[in-house]
C-alpha atoms as a PDB file:
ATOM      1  CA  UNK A   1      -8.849  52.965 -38.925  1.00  0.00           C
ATOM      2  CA  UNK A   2     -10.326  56.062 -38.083  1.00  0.00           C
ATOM      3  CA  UNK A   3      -8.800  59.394 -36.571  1.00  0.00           C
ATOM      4  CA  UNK A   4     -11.173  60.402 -33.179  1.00  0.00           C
ATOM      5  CA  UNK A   5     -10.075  63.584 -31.957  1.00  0.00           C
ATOM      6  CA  UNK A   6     -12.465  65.607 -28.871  1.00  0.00           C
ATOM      7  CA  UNK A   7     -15.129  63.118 -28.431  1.00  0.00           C
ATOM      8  CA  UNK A   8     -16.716  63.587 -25.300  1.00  0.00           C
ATOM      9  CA  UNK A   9     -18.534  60.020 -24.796  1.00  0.00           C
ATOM     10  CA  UNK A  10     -21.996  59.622 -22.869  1.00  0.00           C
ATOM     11  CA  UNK A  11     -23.796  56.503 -22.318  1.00  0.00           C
ATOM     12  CA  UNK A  12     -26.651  55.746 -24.691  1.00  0.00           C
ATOM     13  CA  UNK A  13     -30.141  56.050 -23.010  1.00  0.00           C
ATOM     14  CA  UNK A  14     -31.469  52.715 -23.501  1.00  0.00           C
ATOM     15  CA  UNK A  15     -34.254  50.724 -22.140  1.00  0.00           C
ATOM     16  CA  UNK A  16     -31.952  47.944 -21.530  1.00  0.00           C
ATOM     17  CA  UNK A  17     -29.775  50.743 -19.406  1.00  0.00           C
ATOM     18  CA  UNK A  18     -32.267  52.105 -16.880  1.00  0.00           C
ATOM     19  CA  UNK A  19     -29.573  54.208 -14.975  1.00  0.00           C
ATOM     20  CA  UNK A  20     -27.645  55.893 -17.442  1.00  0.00           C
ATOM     21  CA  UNK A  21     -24.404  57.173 -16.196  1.00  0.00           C
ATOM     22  CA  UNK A  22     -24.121  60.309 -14.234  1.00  0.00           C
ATOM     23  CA  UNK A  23     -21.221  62.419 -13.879  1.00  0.00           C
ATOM     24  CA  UNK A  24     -20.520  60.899 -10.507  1.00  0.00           C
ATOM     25  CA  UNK A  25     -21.217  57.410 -11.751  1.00  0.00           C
ATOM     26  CA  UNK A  26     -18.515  57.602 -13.883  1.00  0.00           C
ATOM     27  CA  UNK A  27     -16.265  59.566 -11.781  1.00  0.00           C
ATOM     28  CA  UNK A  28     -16.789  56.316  -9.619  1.00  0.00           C
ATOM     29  CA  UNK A  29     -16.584  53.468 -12.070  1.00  0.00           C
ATOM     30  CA  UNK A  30     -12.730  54.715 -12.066  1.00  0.00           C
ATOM     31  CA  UNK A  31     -11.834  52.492  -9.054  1.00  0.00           C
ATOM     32  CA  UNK A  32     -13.106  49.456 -10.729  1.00  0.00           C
ATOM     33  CA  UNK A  33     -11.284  46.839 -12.575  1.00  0.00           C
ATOM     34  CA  UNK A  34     -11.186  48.328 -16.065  1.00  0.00           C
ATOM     35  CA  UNK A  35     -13.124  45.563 -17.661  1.00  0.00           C
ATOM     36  CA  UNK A  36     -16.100  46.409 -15.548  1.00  0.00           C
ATOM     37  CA  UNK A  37     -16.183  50.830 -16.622  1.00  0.00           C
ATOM     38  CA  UNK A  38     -18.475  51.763 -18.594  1.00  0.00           C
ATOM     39  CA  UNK A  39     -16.840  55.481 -19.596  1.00  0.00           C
ATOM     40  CA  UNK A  40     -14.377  55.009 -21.997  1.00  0.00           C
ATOM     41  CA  UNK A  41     -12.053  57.073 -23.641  1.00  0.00           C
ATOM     42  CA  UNK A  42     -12.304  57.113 -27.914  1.00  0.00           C
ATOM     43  CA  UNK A  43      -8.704  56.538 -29.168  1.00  0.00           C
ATOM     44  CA  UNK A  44      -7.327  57.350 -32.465  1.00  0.00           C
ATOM     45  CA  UNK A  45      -5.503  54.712 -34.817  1.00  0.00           C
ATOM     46  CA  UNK A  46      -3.605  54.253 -37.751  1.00  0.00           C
ATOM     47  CA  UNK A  47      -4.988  53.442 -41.031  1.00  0.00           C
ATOM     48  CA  UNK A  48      -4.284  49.722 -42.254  1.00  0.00           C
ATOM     49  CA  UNK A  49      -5.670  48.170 -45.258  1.00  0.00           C
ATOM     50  CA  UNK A  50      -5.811  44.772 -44.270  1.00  0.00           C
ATOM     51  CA  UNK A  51      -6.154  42.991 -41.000  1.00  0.00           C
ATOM     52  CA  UNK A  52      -4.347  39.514 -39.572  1.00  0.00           C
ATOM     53  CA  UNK A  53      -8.553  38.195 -38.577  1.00  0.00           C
ATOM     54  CA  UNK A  54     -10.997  38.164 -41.157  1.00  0.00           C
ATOM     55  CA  UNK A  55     -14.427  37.563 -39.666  1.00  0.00           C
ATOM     56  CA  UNK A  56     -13.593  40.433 -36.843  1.00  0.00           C
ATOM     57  CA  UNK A  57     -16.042  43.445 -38.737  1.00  0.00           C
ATOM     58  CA  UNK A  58     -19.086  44.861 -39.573  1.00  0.00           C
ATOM     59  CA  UNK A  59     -21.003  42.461 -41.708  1.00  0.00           C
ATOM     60  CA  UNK A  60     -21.240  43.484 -46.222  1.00  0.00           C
ATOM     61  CA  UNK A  61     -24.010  42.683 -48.432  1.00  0.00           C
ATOM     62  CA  UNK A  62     -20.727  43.353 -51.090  1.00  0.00           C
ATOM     63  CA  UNK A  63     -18.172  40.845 -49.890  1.00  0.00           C
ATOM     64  CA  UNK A  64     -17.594  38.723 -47.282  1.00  0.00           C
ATOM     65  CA  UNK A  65     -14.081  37.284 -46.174  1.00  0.00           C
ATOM     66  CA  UNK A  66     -12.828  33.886 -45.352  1.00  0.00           C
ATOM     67  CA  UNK A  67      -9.904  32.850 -44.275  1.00  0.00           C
ATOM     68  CA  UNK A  68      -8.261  28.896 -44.941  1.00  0.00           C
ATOM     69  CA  UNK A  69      -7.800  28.222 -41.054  1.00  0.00           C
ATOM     70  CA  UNK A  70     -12.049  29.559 -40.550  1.00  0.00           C
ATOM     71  CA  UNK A  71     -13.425  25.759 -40.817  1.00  0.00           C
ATOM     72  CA  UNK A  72     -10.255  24.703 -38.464  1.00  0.00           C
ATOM     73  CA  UNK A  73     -11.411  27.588 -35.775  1.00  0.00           C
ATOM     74  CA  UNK A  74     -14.888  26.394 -35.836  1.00  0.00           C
ATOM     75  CA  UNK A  75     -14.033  22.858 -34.761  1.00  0.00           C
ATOM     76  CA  UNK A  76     -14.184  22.065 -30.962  1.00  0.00           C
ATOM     77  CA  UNK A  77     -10.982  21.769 -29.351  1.00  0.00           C
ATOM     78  CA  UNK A  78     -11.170  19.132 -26.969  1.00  0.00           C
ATOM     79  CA  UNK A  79      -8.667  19.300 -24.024  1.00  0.00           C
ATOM     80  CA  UNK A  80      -8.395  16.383 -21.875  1.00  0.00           C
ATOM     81  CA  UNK A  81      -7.766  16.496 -18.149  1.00  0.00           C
ATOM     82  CA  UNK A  82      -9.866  19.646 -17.884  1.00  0.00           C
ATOM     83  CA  UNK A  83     -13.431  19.166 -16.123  1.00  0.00           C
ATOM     84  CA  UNK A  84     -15.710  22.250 -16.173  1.00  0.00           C
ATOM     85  CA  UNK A  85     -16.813  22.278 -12.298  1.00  0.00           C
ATOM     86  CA  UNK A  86     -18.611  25.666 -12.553  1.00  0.00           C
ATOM     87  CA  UNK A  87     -19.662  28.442 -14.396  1.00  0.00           C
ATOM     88  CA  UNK A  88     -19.398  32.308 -14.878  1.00  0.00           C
ATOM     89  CA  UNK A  89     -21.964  34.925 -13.740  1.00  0.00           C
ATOM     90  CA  UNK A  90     -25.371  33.491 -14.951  1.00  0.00           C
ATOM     91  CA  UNK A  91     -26.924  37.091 -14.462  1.00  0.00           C
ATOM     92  CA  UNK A  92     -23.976  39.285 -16.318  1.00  0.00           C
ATOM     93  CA  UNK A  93     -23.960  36.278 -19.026  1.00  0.00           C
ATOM     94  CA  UNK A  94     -28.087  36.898 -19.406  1.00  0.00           C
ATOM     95  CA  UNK A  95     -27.795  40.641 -19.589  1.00  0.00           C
ATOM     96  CA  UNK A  96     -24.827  40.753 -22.294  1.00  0.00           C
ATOM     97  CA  UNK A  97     -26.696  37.901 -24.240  1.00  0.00           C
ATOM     98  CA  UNK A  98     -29.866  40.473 -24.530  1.00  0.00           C
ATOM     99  CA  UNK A  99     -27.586  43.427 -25.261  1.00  0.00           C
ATOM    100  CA  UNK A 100     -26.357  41.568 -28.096  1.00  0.00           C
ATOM    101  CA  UNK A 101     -29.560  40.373 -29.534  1.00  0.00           C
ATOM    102  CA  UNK A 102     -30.663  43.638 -29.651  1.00  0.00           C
ATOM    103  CA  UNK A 103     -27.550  45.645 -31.487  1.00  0.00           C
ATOM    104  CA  UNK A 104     -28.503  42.863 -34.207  1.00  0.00           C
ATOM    105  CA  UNK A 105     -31.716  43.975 -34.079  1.00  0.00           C
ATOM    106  CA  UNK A 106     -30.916  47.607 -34.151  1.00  0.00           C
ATOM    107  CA  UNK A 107     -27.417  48.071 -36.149  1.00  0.00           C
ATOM    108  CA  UNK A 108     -27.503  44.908 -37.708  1.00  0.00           C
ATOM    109  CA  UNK A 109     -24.225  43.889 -36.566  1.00  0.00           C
ATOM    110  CA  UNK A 110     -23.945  39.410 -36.676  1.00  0.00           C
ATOM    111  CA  UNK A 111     -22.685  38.182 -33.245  1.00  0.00           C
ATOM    112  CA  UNK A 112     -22.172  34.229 -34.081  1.00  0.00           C
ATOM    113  CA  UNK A 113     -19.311  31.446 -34.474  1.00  0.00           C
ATOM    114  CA  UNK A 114     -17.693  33.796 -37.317  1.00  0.00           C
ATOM    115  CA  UNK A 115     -17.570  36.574 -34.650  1.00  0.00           C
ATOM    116  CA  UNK A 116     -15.809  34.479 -32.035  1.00  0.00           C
ATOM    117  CA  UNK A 117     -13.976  33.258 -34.269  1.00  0.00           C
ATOM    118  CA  UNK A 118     -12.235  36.777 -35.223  1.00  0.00           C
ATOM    119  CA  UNK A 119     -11.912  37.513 -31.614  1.00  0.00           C
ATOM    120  CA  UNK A 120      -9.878  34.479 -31.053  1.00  0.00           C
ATOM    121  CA  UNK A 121      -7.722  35.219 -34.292  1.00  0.00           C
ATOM    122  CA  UNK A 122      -7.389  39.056 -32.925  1.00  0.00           C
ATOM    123  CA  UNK A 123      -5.741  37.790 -29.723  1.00  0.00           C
ATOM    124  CA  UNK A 124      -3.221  35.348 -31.215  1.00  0.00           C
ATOM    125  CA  UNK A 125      -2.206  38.041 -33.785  1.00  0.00           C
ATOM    126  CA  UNK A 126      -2.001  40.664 -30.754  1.00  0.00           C
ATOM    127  CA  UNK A 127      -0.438  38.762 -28.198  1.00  0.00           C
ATOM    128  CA  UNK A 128       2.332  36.852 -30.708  1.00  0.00           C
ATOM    129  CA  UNK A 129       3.535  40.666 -31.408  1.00  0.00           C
ATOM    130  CA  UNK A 130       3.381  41.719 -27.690  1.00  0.00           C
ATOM    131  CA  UNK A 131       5.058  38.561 -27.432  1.00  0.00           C
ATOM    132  CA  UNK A 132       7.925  39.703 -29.689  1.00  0.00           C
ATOM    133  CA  UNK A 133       7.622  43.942 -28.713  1.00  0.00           C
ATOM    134  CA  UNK A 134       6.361  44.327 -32.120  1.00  0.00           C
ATOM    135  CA  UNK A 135       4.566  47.707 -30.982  1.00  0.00           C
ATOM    136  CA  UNK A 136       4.726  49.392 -33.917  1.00  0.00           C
ATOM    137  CA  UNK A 137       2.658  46.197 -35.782  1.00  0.00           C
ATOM    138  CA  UNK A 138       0.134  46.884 -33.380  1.00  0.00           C
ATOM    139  CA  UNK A 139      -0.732  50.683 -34.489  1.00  0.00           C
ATOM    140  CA  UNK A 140      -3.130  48.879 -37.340  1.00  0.00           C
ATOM    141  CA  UNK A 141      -5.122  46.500 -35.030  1.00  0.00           C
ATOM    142  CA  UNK A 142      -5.141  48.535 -31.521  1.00  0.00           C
ATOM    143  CA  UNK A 143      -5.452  52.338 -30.589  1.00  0.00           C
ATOM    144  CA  UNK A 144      -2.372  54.364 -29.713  1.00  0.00           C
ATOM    145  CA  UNK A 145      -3.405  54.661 -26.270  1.00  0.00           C
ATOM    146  CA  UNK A 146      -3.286  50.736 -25.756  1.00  0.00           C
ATOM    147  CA  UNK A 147      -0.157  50.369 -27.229  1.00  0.00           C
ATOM    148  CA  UNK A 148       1.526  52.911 -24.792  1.00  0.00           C
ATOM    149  CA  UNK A 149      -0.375  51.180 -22.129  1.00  0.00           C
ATOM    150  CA  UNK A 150       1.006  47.798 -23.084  1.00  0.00           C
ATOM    151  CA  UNK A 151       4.201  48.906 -24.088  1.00  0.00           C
ATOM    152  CA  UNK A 152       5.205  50.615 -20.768  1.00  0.00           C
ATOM    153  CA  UNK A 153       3.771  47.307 -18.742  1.00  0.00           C
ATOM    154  CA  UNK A 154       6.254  45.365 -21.131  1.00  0.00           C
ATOM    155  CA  UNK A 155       9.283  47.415 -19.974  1.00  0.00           C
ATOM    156  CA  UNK A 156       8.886  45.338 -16.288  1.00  0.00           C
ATOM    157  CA  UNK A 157       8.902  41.886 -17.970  1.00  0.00           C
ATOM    158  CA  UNK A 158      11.554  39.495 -18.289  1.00  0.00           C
ATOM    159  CA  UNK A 159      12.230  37.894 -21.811  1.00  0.00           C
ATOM    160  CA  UNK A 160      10.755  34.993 -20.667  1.00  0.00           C
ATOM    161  CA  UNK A 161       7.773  36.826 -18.974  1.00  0.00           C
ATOM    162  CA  UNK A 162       7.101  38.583 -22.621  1.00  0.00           C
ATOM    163  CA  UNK A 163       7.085  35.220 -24.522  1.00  0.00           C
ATOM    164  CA  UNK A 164       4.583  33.796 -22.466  1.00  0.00           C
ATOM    165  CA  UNK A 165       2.547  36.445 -23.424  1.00  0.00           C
ATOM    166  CA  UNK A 166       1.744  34.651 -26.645  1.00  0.00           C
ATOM    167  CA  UNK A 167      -1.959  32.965 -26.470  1.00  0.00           C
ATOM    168  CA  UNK A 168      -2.070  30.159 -29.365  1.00  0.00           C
ATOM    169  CA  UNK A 169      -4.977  28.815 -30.952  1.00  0.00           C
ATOM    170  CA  UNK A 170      -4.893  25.407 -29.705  1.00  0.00           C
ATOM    171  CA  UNK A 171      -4.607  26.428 -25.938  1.00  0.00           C
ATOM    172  CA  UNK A 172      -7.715  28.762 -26.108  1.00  0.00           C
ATOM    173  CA  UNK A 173     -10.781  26.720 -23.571  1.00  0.00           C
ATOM    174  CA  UNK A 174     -13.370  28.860 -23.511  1.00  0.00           C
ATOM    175  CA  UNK A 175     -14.512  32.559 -24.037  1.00  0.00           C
ATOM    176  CA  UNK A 176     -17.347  34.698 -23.670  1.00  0.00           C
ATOM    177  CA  UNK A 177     -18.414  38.639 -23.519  1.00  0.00           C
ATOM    178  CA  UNK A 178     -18.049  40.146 -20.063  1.00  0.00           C
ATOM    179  CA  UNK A 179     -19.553  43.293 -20.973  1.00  0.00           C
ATOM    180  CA  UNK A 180     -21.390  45.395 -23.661  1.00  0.00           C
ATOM    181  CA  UNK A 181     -21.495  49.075 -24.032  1.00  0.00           C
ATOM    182  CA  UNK A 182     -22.912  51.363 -26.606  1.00  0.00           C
ATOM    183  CA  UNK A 183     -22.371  55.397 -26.431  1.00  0.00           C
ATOM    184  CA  UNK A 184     -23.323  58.504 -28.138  1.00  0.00           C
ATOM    185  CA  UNK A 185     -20.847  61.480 -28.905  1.00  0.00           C
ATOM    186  CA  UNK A 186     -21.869  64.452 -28.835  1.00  0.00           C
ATOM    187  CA  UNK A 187     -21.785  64.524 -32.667  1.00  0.00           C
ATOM    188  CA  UNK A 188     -24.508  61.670 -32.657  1.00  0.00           C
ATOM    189  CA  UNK A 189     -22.131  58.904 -33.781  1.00  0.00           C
ATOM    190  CA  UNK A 190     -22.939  55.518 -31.957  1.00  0.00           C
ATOM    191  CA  UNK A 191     -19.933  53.225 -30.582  1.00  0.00           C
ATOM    192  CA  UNK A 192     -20.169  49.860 -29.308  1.00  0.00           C
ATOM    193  CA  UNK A 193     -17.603  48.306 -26.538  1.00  0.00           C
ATOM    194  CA  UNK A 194     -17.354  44.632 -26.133  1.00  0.00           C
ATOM    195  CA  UNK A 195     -15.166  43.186 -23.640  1.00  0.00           C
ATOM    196  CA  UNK A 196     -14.159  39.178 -24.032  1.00  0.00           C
ATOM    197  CA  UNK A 197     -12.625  37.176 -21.490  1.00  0.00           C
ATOM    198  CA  UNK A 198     -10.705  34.047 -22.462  1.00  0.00           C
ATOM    199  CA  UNK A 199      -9.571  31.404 -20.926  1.00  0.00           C
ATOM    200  CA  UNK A 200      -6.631  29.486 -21.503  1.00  0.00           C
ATOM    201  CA  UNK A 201      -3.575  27.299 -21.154  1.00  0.00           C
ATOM    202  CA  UNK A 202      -0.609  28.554 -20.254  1.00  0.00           C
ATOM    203  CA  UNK A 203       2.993  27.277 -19.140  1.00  0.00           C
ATOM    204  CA  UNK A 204       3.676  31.091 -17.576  1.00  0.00           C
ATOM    205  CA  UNK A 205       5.056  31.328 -14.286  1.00  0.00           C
ATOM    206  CA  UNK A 206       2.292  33.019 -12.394  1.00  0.00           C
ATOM    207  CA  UNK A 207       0.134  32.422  -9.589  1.00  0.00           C
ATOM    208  CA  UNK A 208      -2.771  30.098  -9.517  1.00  0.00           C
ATOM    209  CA  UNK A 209      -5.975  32.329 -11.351  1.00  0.00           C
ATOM    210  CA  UNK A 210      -9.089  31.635  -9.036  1.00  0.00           C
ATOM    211  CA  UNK A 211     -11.614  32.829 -11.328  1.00  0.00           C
ATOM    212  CA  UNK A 212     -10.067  29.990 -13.264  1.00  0.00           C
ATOM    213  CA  UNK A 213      -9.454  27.524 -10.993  1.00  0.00           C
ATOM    214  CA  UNK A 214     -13.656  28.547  -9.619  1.00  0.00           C
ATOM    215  CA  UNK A 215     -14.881  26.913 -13.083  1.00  0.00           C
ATOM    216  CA  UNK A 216     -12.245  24.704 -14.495  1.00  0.00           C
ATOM    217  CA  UNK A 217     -10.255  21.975 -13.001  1.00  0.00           C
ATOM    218  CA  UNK A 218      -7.412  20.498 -14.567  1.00  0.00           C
ATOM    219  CA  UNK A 219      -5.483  17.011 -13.608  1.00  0.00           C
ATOM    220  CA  UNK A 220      -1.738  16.906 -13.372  1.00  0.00           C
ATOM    221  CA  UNK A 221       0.068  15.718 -16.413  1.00  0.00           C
ATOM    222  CA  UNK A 222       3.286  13.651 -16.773  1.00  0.00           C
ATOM    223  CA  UNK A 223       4.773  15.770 -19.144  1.00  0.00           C
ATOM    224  CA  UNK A 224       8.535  17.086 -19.273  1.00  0.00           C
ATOM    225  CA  UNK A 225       8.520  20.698 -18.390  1.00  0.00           C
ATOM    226  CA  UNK A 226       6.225  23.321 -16.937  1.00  0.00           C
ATOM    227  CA  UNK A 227       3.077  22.186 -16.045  1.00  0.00           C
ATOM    228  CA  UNK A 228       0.171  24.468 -17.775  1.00  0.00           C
ATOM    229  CA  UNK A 229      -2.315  26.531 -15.939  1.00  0.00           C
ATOM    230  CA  UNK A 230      -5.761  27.728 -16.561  1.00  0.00           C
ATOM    231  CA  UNK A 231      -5.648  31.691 -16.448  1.00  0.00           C
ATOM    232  CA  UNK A 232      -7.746  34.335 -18.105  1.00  0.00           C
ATOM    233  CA  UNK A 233      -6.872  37.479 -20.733  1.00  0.00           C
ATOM    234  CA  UNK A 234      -9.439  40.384 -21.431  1.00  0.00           C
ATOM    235  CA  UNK A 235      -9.473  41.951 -24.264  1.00  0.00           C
ATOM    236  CA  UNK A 236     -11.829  45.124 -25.268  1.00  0.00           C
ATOM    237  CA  UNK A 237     -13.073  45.831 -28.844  1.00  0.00           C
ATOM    238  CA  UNK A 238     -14.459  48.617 -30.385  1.00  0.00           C
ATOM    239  CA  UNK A 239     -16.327  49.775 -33.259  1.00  0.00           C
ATOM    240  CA  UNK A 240     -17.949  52.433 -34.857  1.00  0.00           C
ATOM    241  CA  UNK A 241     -21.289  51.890 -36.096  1.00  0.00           C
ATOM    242  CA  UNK A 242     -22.295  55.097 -38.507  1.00  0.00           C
ATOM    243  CA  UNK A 243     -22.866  54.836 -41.819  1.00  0.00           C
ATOM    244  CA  UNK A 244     -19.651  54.766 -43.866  1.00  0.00           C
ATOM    245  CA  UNK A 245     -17.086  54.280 -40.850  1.00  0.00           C
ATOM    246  CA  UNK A 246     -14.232  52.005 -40.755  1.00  0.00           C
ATOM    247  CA  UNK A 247     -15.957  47.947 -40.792  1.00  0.00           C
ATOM    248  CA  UNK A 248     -12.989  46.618 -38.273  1.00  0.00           C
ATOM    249  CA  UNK A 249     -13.335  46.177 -34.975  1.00  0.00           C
ATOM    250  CA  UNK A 250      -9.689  47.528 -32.358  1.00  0.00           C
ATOM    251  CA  UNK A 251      -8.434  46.061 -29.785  1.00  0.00           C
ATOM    252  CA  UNK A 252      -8.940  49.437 -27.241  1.00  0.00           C
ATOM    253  CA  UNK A 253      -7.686  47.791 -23.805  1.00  0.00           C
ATOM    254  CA  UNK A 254      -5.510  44.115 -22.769  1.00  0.00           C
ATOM    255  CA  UNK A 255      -5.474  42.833 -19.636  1.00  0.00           C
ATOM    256  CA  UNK A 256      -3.392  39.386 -18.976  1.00  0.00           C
ATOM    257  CA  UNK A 257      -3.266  37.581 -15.544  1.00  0.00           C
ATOM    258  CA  UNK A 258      -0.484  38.948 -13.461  1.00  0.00           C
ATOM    259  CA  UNK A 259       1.069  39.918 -16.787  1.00  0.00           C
ATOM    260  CA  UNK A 260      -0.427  42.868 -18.026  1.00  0.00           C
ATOM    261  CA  UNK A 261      -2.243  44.331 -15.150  1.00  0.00           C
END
């Protein structure tokens, strides 16, 4: 990945942005949940030549990559006992669906099935090595500053805590973008910030998520052990989008419900 060093990020004057951020804007967007900022900081990362996702970057006209599970993460899971009784934010779902369209239209950039289906293969490879405290793994899919941030909110879990971490395939419901960001540097190169909320099964022992429980319900099960909950992870991307720059998309920030926090 690439090495950012200095980059003093602005937000890009669009016509889909009428207010861009002002210094006090952003001094303000600090006391919001992190997933809802808009000024973030550009972190550097380590150089890997491969990655654990495939469909997860910029689009080639050279080659294109495929993976053997890609037709088996297309398929609709099905999850029985789970009714959808409401929805997310129609408006915030609208305006990220048009901010989308239109970084297609501009950068070219594909936002489909393929792309969701990298995002969900970035979070099981990232959260099976949280899982594990396989931090140093992590240096070719996230930025340095999200591994210390994960790392030291690791050091307050129990064993059991950290292995419940681990988001599988098969108990991924639903996810969607929460929020899209593009910025300038002062250098003229052109970032893009996509934030993804999942939801998801887990067995964890954490308090009931009401964002979940507000669009999801889920009937009791006779099954030995646990019983599962609907709860939500966050998980930010970013990408360069110059000429030339590093194709793969990092995992910049992780949030996990009443986990990682």
């Amino acid at each position: 990945m690439l090495r950012f060093t200095g980059l003093a990020a602005r937000p890009l004057a669009c016509s889909w942005k009428r207010n861009p951020l002002s210094t006090t804007k952003l001094h303000e967007t600090h006391c919001k949940p992190w997933w809802h900022q808009r000024a973030r900081p550009h972190a550097s990362c380590a150089v890997s030549p491969e990655r654990a996702w495939h469909h997860l970057r910029r689009p080639s006209a050279q080659y294109r990559h495929y993976s053997k599970d890609a037709d088996r993460d297309s398929e609709d899971r099905e999850h029985p006992g789970i009714t959808v009784v409401g929805s997310p934010d129609p408006i915030t779902w609208i305006r990220n669906k048009c901010i989308l369209f239109l970084i297609e239209l501009y950068f070219g950039l594909k936002f489909s099935v393929e792309f969701d289906n990298g995002v969900k293969q970035a979070v099981v490879h990232v959260s099976a090595l949280l899982s594990t405290g396989s931090f140093e793994e992590l240096r070719s899919v996230m930025s340095r500053k999200a591994i210390e941030s994960v790392r030291k909110k690791c050091t307050s879990l129990s064993e059991a805590q950290k292995r419940h971490l681990a988001i599988s395939l098969d108990d991924m419901i639903f996810l969607l973008p929460e929020d899209v960001s593009i910025f300038f540097d002062q250098t003229g190169s052109t970032f893009v910030y996509i934030t993804m909320r999942l939801w998801y099964l887990s067995s964890a022992d954490v308090p009931e998520d009401p964002d979940s429980t507000r669009i999801f319900k889920m009937d009791l099960t006779g099954e030995d052990g646990p019983q599962k909950k609907i709860i939500t992870a966050v998980y930010e991307f970013h990408l360069e989008l110059n000429a030339g720059a590093d194709p793969d998309w990092t995992v910049t920030r992780i949030w996990h419900w009443k986990q990682l926090e």
